[in-house]
Protein backbone atom coordinates (compact mmCIF):
# COMPACT_ATOMS: atom_id res chain seq x y z
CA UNK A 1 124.62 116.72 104.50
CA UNK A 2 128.66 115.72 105.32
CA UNK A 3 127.85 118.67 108.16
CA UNK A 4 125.40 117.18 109.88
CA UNK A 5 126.64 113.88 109.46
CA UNK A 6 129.90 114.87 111.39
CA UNK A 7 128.16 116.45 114.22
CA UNK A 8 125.59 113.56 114.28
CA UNK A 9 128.56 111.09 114.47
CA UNK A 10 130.94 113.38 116.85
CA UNK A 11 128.39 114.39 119.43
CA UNK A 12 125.55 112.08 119.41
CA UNK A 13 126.59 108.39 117.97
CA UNK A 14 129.56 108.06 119.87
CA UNK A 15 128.41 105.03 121.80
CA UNK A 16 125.70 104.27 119.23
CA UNK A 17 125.95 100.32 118.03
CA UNK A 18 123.78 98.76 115.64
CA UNK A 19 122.65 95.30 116.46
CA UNK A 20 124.40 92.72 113.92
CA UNK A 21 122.58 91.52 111.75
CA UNK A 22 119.79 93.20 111.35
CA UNK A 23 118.65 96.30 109.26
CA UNK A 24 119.14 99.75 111.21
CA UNK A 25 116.65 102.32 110.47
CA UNK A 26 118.56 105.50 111.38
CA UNK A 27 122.03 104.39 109.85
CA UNK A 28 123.42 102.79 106.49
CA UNK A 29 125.58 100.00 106.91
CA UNK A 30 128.72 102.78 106.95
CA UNK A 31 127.49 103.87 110.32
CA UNK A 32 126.14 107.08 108.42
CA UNK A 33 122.78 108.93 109.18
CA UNK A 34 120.60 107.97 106.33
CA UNK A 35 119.15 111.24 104.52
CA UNK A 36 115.44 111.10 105.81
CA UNK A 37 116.85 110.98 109.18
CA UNK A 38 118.84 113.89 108.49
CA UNK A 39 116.56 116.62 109.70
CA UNK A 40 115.25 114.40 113.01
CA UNK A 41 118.48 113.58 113.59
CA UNK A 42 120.23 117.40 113.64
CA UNK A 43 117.62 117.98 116.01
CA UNK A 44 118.51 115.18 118.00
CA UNK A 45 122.02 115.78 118.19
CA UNK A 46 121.32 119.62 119.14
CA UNK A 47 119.54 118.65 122.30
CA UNK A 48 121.91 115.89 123.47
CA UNK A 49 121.71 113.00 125.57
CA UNK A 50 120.85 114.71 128.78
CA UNK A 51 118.05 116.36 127.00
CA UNK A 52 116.88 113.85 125.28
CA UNK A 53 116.60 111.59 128.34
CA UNK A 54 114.56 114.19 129.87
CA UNK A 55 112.21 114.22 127.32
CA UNK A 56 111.43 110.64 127.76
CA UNK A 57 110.54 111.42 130.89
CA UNK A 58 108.18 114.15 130.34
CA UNK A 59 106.86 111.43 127.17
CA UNK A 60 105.76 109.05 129.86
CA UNK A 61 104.87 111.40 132.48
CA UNK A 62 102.33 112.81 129.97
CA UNK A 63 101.25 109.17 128.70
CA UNK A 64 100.15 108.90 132.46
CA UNK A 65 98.34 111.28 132.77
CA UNK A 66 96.50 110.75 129.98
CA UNK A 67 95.99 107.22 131.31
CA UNK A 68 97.25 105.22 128.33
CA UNK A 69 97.97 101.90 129.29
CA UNK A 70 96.98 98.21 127.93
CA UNK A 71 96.30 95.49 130.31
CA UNK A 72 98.67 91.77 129.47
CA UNK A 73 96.19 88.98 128.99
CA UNK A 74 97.75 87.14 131.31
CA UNK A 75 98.35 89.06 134.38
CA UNK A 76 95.59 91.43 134.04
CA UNK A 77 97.35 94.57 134.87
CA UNK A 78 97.48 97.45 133.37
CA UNK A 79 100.69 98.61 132.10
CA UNK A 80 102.17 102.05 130.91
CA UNK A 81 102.06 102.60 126.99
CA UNK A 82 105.65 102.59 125.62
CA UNK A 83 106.81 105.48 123.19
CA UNK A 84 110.02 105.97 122.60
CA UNK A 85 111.06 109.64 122.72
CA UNK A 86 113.05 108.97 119.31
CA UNK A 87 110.50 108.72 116.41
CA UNK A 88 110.36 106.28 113.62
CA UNK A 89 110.89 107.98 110.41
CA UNK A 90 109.18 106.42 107.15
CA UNK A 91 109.84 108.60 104.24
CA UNK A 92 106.85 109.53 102.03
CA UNK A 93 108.07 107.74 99.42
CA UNK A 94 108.40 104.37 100.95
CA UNK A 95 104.79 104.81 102.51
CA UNK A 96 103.43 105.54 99.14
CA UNK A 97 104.51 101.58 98.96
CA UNK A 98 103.18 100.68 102.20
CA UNK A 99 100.22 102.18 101.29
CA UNK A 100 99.33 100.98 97.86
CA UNK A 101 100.46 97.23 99.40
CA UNK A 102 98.30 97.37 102.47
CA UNK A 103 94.81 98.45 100.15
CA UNK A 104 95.61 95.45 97.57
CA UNK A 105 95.68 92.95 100.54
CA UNK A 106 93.15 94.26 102.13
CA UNK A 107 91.13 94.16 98.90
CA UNK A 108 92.19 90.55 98.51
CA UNK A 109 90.91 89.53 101.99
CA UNK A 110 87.81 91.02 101.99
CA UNK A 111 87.44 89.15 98.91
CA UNK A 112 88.35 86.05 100.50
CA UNK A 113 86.21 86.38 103.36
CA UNK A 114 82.76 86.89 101.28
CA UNK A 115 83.74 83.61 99.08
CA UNK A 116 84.84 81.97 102.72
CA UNK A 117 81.34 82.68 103.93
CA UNK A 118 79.34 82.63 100.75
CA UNK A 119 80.09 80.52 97.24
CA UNK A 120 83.68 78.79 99.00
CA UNK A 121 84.91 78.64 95.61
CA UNK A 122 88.85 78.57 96.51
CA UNK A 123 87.76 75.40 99.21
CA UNK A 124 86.11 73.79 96.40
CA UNK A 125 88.73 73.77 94.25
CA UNK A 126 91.41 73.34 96.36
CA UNK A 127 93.28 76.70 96.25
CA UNK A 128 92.60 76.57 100.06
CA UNK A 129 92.81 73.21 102.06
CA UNK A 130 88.99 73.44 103.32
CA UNK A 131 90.28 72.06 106.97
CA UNK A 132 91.93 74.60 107.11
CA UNK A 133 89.26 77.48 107.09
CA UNK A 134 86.64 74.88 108.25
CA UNK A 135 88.78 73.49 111.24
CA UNK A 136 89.58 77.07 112.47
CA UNK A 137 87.55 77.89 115.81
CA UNK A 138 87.56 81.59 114.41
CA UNK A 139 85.49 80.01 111.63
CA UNK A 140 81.65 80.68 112.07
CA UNK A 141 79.01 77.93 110.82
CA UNK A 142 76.33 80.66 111.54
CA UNK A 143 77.23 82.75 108.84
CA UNK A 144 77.31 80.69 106.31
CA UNK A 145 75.42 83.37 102.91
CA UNK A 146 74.64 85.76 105.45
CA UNK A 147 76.36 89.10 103.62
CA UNK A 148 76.97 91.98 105.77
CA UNK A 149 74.69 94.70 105.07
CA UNK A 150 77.47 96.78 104.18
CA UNK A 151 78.22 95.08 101.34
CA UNK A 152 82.16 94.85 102.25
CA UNK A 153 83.86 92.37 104.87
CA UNK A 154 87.09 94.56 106.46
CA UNK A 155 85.80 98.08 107.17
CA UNK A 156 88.80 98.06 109.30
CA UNK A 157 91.72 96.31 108.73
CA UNK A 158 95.45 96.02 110.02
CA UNK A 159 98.78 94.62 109.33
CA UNK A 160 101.99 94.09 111.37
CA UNK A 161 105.34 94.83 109.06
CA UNK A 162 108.61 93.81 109.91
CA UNK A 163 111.99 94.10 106.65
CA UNK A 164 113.65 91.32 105.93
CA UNK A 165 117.32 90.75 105.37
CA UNK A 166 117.22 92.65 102.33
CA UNK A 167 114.92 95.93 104.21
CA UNK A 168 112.13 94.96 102.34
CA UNK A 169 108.66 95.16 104.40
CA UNK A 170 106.94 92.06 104.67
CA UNK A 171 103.49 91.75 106.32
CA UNK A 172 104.11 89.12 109.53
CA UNK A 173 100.64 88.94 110.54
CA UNK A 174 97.00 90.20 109.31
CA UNK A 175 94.47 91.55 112.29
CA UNK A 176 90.47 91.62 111.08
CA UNK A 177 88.89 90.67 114.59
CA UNK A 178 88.69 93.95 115.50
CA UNK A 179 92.06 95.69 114.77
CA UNK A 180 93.61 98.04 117.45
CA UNK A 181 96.44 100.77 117.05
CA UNK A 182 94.87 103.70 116.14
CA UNK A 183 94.12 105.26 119.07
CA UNK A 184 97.25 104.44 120.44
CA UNK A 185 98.92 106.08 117.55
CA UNK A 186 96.62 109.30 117.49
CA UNK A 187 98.15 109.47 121.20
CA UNK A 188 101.64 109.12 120.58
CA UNK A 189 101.05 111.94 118.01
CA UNK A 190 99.75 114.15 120.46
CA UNK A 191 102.74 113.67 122.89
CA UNK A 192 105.20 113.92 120.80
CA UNK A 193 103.55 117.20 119.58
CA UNK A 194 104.37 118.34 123.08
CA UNK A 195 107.02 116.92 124.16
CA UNK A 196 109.07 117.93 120.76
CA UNK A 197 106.89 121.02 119.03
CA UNK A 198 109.33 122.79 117.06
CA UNK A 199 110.24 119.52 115.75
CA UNK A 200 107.07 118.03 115.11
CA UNK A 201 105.95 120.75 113.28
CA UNK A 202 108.92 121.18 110.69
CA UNK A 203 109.22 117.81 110.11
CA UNK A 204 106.50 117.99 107.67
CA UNK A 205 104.84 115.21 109.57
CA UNK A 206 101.71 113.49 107.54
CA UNK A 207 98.66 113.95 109.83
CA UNK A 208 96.54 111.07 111.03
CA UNK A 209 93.40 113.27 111.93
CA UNK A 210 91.75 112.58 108.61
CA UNK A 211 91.92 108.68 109.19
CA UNK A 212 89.30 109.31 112.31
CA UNK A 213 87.28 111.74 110.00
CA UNK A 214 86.77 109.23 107.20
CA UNK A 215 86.20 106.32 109.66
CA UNK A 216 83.76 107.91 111.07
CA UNK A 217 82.02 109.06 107.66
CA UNK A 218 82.30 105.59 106.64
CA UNK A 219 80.62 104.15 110.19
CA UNK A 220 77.63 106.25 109.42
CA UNK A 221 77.41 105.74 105.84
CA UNK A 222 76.56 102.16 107.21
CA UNK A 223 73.29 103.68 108.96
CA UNK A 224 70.00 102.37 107.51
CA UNK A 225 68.66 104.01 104.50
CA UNK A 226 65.94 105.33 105.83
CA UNK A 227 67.96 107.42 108.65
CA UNK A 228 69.58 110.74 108.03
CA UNK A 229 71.10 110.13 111.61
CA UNK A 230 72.13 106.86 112.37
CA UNK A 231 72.89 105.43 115.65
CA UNK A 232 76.49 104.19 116.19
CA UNK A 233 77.82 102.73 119.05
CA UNK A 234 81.53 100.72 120.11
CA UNK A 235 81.24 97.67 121.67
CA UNK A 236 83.49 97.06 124.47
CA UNK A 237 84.03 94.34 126.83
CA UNK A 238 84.84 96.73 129.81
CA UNK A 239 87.44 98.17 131.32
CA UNK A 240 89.21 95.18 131.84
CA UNK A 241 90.25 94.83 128.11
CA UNK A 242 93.33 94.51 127.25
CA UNK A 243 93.05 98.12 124.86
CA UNK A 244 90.28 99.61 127.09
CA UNK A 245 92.25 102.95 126.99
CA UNK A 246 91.63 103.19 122.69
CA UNK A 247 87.88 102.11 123.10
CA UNK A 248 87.32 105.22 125.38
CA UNK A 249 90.02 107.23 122.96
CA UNK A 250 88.19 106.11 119.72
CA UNK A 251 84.89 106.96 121.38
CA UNK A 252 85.58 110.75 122.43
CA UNK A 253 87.75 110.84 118.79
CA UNK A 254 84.60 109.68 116.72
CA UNK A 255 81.53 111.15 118.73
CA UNK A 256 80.11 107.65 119.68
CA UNK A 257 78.69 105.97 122.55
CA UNK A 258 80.78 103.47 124.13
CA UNK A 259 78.73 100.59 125.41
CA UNK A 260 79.00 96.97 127.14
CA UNK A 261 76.56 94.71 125.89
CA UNK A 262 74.35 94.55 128.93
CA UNK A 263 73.41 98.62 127.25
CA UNK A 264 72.17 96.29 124.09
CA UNK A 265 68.81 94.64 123.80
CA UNK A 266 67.91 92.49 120.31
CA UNK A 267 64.19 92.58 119.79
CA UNK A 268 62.33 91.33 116.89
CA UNK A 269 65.65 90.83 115.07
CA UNK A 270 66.41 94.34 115.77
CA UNK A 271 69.47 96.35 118.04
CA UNK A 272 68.76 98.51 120.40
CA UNK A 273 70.00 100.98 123.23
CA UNK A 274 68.83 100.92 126.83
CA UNK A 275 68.90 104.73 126.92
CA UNK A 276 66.91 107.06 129.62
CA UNK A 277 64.22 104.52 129.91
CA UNK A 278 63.72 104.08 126.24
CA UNK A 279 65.13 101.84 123.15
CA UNK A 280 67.02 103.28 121.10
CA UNK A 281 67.51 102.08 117.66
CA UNK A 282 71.07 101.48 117.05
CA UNK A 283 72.43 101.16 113.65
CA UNK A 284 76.05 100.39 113.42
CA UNK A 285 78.14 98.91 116.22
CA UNK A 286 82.21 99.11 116.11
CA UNK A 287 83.04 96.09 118.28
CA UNK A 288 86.35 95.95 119.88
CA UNK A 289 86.12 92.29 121.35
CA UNK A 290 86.54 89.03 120.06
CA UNK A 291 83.16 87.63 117.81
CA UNK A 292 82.72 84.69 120.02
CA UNK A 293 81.77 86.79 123.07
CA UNK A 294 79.47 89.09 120.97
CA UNK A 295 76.57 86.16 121.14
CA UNK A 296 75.81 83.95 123.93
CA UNK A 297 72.92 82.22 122.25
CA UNK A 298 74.57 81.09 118.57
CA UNK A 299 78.44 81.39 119.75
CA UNK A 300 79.80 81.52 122.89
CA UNK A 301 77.45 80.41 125.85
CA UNK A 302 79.35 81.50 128.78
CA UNK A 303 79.95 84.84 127.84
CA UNK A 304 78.58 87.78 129.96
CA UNK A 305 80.08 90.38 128.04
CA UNK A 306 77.68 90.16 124.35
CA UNK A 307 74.40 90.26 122.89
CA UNK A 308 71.50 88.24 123.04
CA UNK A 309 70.72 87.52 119.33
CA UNK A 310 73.10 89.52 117.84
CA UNK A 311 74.00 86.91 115.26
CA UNK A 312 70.56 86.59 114.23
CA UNK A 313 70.12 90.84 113.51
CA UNK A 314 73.21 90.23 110.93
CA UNK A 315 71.38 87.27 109.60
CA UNK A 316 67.98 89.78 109.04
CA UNK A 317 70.25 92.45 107.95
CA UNK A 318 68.78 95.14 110.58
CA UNK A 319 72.26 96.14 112.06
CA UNK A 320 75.84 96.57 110.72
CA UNK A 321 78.83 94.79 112.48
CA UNK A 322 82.18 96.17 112.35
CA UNK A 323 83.91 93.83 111.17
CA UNK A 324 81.25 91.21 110.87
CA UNK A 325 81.27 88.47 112.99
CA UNK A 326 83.47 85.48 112.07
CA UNK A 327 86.20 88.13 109.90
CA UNK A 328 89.05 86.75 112.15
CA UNK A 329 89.29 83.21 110.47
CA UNK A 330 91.32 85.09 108.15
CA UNK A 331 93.92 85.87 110.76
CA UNK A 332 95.26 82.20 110.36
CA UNK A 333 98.92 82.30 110.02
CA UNK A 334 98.98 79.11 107.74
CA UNK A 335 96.80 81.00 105.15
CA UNK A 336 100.01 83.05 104.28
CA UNK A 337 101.42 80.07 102.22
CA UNK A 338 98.24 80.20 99.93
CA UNK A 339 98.14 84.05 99.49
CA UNK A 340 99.89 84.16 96.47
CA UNK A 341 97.37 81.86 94.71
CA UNK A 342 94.43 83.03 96.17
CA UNK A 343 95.34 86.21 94.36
């Protein structure tokens, strides 16, 4: 270890600052490699600045031509995906914690969600200020005791982490709507598997393949009963979403049809797929936009981009929602102070 830390320190950190005051990731407060770095980093130091810069460039040159990219809300353009050609290195051990962390709180909101939209216990006694769930325009009216057919609220879930002073993760935000990052992460995976082989594949790098396996098991678990092969579709808002590039990733990933809702016709409380002149029924839909677009009749009226009646096939139970309709009232920053009681 005192070997690689010299050449680390002699050929590579030369010029390498941390910023003050906050908690570096790659080096201890002594300005010394910490140990799960140590393998990245000798082979980091081996190739050198020079190299290094050029594989950056062959990271985003490859990132093109894959076409990743995420449009800004406010401009509307699209815009390369960023990946750094250093990795972030989270040991196993510390994502065993990250991991047992993120399935308690996600078990904790998907129990908050049913009571928010069924028995509102927590309002009723006051755990929760009730303005502040009922006063939320992510909050739904409409589906008030209507249970999701699959029995469970966050299907998918996600979590932005940040350490605080001490390097202890803290979650900043929670993301329920319809949560985005895997796709993107799947593709930095498969860059950096090019761009740095040798090193990707002695890191001993956990895979992220068998997250897209079980999600999409679990999507067709949510199939009706009575159908060995259930229909599943994502629901995008176009190509002009801001993570258009995952919905098409997640699509060819999981096998599904990516559709617009002007592909979706609701008849006699049912979903169904405009498909080679026929209906098709659909089963599950994974939708990637925001609930208030997915309904112009119970929700949003100006919206072009949803379902006719959606709303009401939830209500009758005849289609799955992932995640139902109305999940992102949970999303409320101010809820954080109440977490610890809600628990």
């Amino acid at each position: 270890m005192d070997d690689v830390q010299t050449e680390l320190e002699g050929r590579w950190l030369d010029d390498y600052r941390s910023q003050v005051g906050t908690i570096d990731e790659m080096v201890d407060s002594g300005g010394h490699i910490r140990p799960d770095w140590s393998h990245v980093g000798r082979a980091l130091a081996g190739l050198g600045t020079g190299e290094l810069l050029r594989r950056q460039h062959d990271v985003d040159r490859l990132l093109e031509a894959d076409g990743a990219s995420f449009r800004r809300s406010k401009t509307g353009r699209a815009q390369p995906w960023p990946l750094d050609a250093v990795p972030r290195v989270i040991s196993s051990a510390e994502w065993a914690v990250i991991e047992s962390g993120v399935i308690q709180r996600a078990t904790l909101l998907d129990l908050l969600l049913a009571d928010i939209y069924g028995p509102r216990r927590l309002l009723e006694r006051g755990v929760i200020p009730p303005e502040l769930v009922l006063g939320d325009p992510e909050f739904l009216r409409s589906r008030h005791d209507v249970r999701p057919r699959q029995g469970v609220e966050l299907v998918t879930y996600a979590a932005d982490l940040a350490r605080d002073e001490g390097g202890e993760l803290r979650v900043l935000a929670d993301f329920s709507q319809a949560p985005s990052g895997a796709g993107y992460a799947a593709e930095n995976r498969l860059v950096m598997s090019r761009v740095f082989p040798s090193l990707y594949r002695n890191a001993q790098v956990h895979r992220i393949s068998p997250y897209f396996r079980h999600l999409r098991a679990g999507l067709r678990s949510l199939g009706s009963a009575t159908s060995d092969d259930p229909t599943v579709v994502i629901l995008t808002p176009g190509n002009w979403s801001e993570t258009a590039f995952e919905h098409g990733y997640l699509a060819s990933q999981l096998g599904f049809s990516l559709v617009e809702g002007s592909e979706l016709v609701v008849s006699d409380g049912a979903v169904f797929l405009r498909a080679l002149g026929r209906l098709q029924p659909v089963d599950v839909i994974l939708r990637r936009m925001d609930a208030s677009y997915c309904d112009p009749l119970e929700l949003d009226p100006t919206s072009r981009l949803g379902v006719p009646g959606l709303m009401e096939a939830c209500r009758r139970g005849s289609v799955a929602v992932v995640n139902p309709l109305g999940a992102a009232v949970i999303e409320n920053p101010a809820l954080q102070a109440f977490m610890p009681e809600v628990a």
